[in-house]
C-alpha atoms as a PDB file:
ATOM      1  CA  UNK A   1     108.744 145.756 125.296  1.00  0.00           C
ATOM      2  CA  UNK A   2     108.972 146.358 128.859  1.00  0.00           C
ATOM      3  CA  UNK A   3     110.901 149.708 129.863  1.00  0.00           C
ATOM      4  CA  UNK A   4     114.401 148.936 131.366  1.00  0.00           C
ATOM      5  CA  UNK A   5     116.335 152.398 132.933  1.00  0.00           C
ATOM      6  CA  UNK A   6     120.039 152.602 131.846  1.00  0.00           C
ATOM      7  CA  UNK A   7     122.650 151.122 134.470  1.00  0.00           C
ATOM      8  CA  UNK A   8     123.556 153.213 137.056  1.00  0.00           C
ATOM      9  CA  UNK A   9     120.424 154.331 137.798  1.00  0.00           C
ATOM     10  CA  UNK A  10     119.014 153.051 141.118  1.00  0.00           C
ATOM     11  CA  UNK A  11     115.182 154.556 141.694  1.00  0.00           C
ATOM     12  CA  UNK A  12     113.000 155.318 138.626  1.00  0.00           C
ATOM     13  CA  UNK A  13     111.966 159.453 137.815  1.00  0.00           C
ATOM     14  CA  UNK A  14     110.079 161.146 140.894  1.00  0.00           C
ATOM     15  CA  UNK A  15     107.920 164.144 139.654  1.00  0.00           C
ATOM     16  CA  UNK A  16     109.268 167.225 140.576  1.00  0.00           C
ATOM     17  CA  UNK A  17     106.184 168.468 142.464  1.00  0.00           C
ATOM     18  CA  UNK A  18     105.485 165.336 144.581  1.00  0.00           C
ATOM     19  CA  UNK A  19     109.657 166.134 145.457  1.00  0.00           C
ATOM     20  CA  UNK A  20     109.321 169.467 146.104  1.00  0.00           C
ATOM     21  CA  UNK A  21     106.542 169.324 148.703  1.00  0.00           C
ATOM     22  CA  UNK A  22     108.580 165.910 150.356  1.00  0.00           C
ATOM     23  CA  UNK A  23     111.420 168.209 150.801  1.00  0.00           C
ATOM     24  CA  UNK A  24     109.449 171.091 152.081  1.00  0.00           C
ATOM     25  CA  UNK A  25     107.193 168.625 154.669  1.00  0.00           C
ATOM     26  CA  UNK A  26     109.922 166.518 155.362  1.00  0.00           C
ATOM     27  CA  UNK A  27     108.116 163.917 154.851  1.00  0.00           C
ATOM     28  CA  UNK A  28     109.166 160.254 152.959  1.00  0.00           C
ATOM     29  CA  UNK A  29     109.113 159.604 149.604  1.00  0.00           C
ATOM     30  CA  UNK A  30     107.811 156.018 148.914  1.00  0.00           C
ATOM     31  CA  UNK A  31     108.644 154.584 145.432  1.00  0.00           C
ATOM     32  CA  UNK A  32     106.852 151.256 144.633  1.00  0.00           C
ATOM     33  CA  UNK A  33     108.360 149.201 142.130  1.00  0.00           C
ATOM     34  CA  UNK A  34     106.856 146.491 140.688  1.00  0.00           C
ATOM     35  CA  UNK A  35     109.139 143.511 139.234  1.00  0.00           C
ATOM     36  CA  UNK A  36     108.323 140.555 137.192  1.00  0.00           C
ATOM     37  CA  UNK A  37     110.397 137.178 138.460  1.00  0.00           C
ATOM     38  CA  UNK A  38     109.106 134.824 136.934  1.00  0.00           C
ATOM     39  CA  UNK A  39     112.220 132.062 137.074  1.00  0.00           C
ATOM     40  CA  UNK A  40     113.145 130.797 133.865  1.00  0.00           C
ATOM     41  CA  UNK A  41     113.926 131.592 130.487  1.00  0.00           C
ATOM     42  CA  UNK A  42     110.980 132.865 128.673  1.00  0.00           C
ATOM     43  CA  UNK A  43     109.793 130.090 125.277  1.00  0.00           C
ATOM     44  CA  UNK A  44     111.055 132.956 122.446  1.00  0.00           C
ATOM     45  CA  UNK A  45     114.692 132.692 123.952  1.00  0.00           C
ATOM     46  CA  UNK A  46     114.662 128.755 122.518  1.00  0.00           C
ATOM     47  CA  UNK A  47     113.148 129.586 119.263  1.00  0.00           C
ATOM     48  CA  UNK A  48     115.855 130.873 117.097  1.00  0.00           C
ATOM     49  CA  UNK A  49     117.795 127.826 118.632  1.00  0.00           C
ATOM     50  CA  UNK A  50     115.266 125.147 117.768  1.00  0.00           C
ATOM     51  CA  UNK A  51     114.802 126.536 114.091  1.00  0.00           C
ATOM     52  CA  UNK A  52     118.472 126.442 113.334  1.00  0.00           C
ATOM     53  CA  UNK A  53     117.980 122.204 114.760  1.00  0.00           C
ATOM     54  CA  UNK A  54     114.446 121.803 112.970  1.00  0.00           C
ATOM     55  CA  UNK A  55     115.865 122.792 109.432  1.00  0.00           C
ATOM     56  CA  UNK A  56     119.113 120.845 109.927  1.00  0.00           C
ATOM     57  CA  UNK A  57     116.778 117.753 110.342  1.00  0.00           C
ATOM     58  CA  UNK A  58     114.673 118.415 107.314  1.00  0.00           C
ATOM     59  CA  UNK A  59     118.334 119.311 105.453  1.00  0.00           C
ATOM     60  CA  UNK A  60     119.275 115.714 106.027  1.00  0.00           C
ATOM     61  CA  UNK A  61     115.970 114.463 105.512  1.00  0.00           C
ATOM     62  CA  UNK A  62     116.094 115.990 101.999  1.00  0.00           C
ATOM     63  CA  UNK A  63     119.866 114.810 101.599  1.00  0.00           C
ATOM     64  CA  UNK A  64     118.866 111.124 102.201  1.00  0.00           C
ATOM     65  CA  UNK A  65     115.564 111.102 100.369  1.00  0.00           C
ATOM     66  CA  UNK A  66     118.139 112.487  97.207  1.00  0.00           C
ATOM     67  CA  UNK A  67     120.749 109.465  97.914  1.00  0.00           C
ATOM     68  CA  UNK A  68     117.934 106.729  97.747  1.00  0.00           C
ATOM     69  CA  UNK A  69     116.374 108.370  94.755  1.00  0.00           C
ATOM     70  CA  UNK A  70     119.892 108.170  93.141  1.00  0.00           C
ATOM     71  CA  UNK A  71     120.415 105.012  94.551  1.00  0.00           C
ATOM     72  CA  UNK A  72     116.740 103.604  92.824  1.00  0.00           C
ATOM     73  CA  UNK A  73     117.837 105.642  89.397  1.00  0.00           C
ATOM     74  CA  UNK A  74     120.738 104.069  89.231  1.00  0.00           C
ATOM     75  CA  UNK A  75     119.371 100.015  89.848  1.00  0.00           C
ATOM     76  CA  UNK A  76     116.740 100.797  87.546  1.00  0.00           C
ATOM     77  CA  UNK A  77     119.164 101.878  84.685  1.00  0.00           C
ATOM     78  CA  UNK A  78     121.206  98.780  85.167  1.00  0.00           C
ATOM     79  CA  UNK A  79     118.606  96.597  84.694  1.00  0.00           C
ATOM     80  CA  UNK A  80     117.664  98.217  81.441  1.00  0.00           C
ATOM     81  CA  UNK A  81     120.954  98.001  80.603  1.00  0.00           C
ATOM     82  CA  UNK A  82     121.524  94.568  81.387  1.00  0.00           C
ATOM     83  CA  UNK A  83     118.463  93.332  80.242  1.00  0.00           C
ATOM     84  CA  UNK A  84     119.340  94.828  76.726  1.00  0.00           C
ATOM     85  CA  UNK A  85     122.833  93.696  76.484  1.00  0.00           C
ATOM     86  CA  UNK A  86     122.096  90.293  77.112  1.00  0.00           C
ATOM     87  CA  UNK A  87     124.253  87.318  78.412  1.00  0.00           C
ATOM     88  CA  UNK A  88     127.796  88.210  78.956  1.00  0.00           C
ATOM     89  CA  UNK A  89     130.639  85.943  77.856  1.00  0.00           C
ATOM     90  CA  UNK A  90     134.290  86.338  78.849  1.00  0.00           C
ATOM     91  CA  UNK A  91     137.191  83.774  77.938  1.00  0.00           C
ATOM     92  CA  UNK A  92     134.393  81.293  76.351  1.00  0.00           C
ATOM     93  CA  UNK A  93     132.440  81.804  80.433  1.00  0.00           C
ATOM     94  CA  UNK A  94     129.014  83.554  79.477  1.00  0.00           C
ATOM     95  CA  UNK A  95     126.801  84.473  82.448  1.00  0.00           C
ATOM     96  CA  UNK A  96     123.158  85.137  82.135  1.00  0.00           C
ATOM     97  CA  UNK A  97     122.536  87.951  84.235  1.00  0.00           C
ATOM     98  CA  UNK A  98     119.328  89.064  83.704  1.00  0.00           C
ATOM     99  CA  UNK A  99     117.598  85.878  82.111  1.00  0.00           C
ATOM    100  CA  UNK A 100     116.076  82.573  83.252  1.00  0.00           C
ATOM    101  CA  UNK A 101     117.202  79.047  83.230  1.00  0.00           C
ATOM    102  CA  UNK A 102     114.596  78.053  80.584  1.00  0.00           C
ATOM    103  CA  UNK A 103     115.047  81.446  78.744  1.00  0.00           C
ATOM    104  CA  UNK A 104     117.130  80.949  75.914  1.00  0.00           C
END
């Protein structure tokens, strides 16, 4: 992690010695200060927000893959059904549901 000096502060820490004989020469002190700007956001500041997206996707994913299995359960059991009940009659109407023509 790179160092970062608390606000407020302006130069970074000048050895005492190196200040010392400045003072007492008079001459300058020269601080170099090297800055990385790169422009941009940096790729880990998009992570946390395309991980929250990537398992919302698979969420749904999973929620519609558990509707069509319900969905297929639920044909499948009324076909069994109707294939074991038989032909349906109502008011002297009877419909063959699940049977041929030339099934009797």
């Amino acid at each position: 992690m790179a160092h970062r000096d608390p606000p407020g502060i302006i130069t970074p820490h000048i050895p005492a010695d190196d200040y010392r004989r400045a003072e007492a020469t008079g001459s300058p002190v020269v601080i170099v200060v090297h800055h990385d700007t790169r422009p941009g956001r940096p790729a880990r500041e998009y992570l946390f927000p395309l991980a929250i997206v990537g398992a919302g996707v698979i969420g749904v994913f999973g929620l519609v893959a558990a509707f069509l299995a319900l969905l297929d359960f639920a044909v499948h059991t009324a076909l069994t059904i109707g294939g074991a009940a038989g032909p349906i009659s109502v008011g002297g109407i009877t419909l063959r549901l699940f049977r041929g023509k030339n099934t009797g």
